[in-house]
C-alpha atoms as a PDB file:
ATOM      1  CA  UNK A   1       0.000   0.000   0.000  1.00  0.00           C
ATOM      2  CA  UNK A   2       1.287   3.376  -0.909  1.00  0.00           C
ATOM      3  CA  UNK A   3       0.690   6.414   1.070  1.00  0.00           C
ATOM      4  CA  UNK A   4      -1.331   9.624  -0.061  1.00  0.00           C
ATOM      5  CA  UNK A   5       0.345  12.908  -0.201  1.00  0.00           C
ATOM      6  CA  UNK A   6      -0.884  13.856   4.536  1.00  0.00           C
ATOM      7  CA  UNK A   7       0.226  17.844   3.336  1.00  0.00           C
ATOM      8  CA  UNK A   8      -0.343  19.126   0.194  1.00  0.00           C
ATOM      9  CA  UNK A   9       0.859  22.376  -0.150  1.00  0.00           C
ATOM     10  CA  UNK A  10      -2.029  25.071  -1.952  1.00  0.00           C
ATOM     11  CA  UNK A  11      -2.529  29.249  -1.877  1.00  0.00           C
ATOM     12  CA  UNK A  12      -3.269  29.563   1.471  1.00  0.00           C
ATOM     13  CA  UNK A  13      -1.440  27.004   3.397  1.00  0.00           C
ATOM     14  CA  UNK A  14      -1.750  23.348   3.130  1.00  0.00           C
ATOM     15  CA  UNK A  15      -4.725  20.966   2.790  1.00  0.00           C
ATOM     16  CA  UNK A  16      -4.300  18.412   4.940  1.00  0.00           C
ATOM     17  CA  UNK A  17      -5.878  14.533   4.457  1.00  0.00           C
ATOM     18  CA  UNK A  18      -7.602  12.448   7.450  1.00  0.00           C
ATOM     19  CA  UNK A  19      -3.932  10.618   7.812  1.00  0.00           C
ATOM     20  CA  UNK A  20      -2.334  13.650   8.732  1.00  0.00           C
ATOM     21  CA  UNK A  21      -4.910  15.483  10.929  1.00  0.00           C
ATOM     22  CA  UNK A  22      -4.439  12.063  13.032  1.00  0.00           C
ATOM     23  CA  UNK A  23      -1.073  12.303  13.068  1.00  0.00           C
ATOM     24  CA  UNK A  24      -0.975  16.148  13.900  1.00  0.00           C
ATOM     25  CA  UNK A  25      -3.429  14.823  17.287  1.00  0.00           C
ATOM     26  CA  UNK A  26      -1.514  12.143  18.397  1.00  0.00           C
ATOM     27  CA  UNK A  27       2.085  14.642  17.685  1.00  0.00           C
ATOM     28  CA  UNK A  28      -0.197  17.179  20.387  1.00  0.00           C
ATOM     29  CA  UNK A  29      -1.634  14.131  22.268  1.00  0.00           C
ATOM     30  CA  UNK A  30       1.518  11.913  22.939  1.00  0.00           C
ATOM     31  CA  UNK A  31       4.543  14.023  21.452  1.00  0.00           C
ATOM     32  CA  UNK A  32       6.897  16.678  23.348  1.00  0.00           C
ATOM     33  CA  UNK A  33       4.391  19.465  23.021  1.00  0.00           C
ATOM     34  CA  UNK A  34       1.826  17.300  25.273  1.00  0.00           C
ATOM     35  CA  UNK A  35       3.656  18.812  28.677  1.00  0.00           C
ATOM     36  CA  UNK A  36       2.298  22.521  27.026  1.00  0.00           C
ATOM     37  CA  UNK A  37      -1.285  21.490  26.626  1.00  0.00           C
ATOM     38  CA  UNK A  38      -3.788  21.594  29.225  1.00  0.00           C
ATOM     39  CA  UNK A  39      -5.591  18.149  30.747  1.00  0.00           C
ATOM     40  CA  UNK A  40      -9.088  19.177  28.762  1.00  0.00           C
ATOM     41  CA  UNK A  41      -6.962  19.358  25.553  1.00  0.00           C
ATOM     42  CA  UNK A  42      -4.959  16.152  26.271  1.00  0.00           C
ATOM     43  CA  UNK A  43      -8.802  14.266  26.908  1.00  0.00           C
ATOM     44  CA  UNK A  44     -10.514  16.140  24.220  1.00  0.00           C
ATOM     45  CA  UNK A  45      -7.608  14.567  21.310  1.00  0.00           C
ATOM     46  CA  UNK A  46      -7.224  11.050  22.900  1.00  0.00           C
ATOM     47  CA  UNK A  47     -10.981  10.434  22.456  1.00  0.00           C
ATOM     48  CA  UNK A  48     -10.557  11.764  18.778  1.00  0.00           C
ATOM     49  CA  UNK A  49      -8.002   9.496  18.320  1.00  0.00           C
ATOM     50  CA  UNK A  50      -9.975   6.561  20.216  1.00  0.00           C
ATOM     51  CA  UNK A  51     -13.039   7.244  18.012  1.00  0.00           C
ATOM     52  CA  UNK A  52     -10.933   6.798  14.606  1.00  0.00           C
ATOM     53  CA  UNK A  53      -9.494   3.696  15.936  1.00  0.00           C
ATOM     54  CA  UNK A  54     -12.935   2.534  17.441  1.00  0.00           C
ATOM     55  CA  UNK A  55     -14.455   3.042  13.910  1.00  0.00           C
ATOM     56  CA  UNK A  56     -11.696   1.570  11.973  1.00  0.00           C
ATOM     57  CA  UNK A  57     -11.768  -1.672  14.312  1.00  0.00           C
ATOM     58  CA  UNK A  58     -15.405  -1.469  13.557  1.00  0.00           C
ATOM     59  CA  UNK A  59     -14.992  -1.755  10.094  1.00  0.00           C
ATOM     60  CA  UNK A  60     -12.239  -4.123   9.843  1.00  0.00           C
ATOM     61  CA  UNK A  61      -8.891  -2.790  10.969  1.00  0.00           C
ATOM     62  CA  UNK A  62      -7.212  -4.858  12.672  1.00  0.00           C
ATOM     63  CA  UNK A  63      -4.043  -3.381  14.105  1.00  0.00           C
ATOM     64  CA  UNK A  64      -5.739  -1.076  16.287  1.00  0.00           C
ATOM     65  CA  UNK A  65      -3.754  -2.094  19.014  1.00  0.00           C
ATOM     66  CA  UNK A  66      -0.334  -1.897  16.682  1.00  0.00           C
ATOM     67  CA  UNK A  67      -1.028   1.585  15.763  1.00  0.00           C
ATOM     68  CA  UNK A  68      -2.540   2.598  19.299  1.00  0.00           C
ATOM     69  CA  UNK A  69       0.873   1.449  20.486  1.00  0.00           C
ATOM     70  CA  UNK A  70       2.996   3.741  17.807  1.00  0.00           C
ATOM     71  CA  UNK A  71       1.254   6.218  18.230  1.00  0.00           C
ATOM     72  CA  UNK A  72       1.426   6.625  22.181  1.00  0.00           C
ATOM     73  CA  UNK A  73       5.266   6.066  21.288  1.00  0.00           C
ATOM     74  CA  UNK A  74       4.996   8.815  19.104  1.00  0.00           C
ATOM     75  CA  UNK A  75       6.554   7.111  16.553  1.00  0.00           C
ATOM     76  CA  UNK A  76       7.045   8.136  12.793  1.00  0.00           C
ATOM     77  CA  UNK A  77       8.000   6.983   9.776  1.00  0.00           C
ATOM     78  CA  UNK A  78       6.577   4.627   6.574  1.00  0.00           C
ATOM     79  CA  UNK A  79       4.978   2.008   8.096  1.00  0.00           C
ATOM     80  CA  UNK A  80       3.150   4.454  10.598  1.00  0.00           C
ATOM     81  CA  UNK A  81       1.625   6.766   7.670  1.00  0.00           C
ATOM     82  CA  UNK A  82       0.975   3.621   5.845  1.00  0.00           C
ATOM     83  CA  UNK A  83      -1.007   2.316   9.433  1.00  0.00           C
ATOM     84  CA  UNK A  84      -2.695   5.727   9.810  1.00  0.00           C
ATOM     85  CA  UNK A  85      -4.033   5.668   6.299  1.00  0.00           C
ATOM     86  CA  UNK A  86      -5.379   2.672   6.351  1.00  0.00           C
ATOM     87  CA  UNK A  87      -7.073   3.248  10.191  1.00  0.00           C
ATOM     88  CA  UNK A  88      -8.750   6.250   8.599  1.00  0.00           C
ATOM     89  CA  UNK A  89      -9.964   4.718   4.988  1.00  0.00           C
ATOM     90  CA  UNK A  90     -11.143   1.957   7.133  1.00  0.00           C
ATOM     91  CA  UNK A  91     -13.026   4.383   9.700  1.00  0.00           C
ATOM     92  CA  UNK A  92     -14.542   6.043   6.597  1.00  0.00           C
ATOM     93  CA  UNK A  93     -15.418   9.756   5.926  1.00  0.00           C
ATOM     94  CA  UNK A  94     -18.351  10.267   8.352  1.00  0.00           C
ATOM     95  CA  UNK A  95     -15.820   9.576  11.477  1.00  0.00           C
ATOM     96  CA  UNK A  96     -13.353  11.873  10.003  1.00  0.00           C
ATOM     97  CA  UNK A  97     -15.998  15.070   8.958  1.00  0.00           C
ATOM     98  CA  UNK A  98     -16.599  14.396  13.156  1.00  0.00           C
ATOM     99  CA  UNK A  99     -13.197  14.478  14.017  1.00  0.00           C
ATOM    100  CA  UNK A 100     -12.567  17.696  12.087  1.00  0.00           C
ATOM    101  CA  UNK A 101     -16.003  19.589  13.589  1.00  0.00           C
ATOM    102  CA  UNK A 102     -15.170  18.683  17.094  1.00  0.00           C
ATOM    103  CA  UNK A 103     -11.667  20.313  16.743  1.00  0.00           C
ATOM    104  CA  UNK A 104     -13.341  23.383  16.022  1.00  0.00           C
END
C-alpha cells in the first residue's frame, strides 16, 4: 500500500488529508508538546483518536492495538503513515468530517 500525499501544499497554506490530521493529534496528544497542553486538551484529542481507531476496528482494521501502540510512542515513519491511512480509509469519511467539527 502506498501512502497519499498527509500535506499538500495550496494558496493559502496546506490541505491536509484524514492521515495527517491524526497524526498532527496524536504529535499534540503523545509528542513533546503534550507537557504545554492543558488536561481538557490532552482528553478532548485522545478520544478523537480513540473514536478513529474505534471506527476503523469497527470496520475491519485490525491493528488497532499496533497503531494505538505507535502512536502513544509517538513514533514516525513509513509504516506508521501507511497504518494511519489505512485506520482512517477503514473508519470512513463520516468519522473523520466528526473528528474535524469537534476540533473546532
Amino acid at each position: 500500500m502506498s501512502t497519499q500525499p498527509m500535506f499538500t501544499p495550496n494558496d493559502d497554506g496546506y490541505d491536509i488529508s484524514p492521515a495527517g490530521v491524526i497524526l498532527m493529534i496524536a504529535g499534540m496528544t503523545y509528542g513533546k508538546d503534550r507537557a504545554g497542553m492543558s488536561r481538557a486538551s490532552i482528553q478532548k484529542f485522545t478520544l478523537l483518536i480513540d473514536d478513529v481507531l474505534s471506527a476503523a476496528r469497527a470496520n475491519g482494521y485490525k491493528q488497532e492495538d499496533i497503531l494505538r501502540t505507535l502512536l502513544a510512542w509517538d513514533t514516525s515513519g513509513p509504516r506508521m503513515m501507511q497504518m494511519v491511512q489505512a485506520a482512517c480509509d477503514a473508519a470512513g469519511d463520516a468519522i473523520m468530517d466528526t473528528v474535524i467539527e469537534r476540533m473546532k
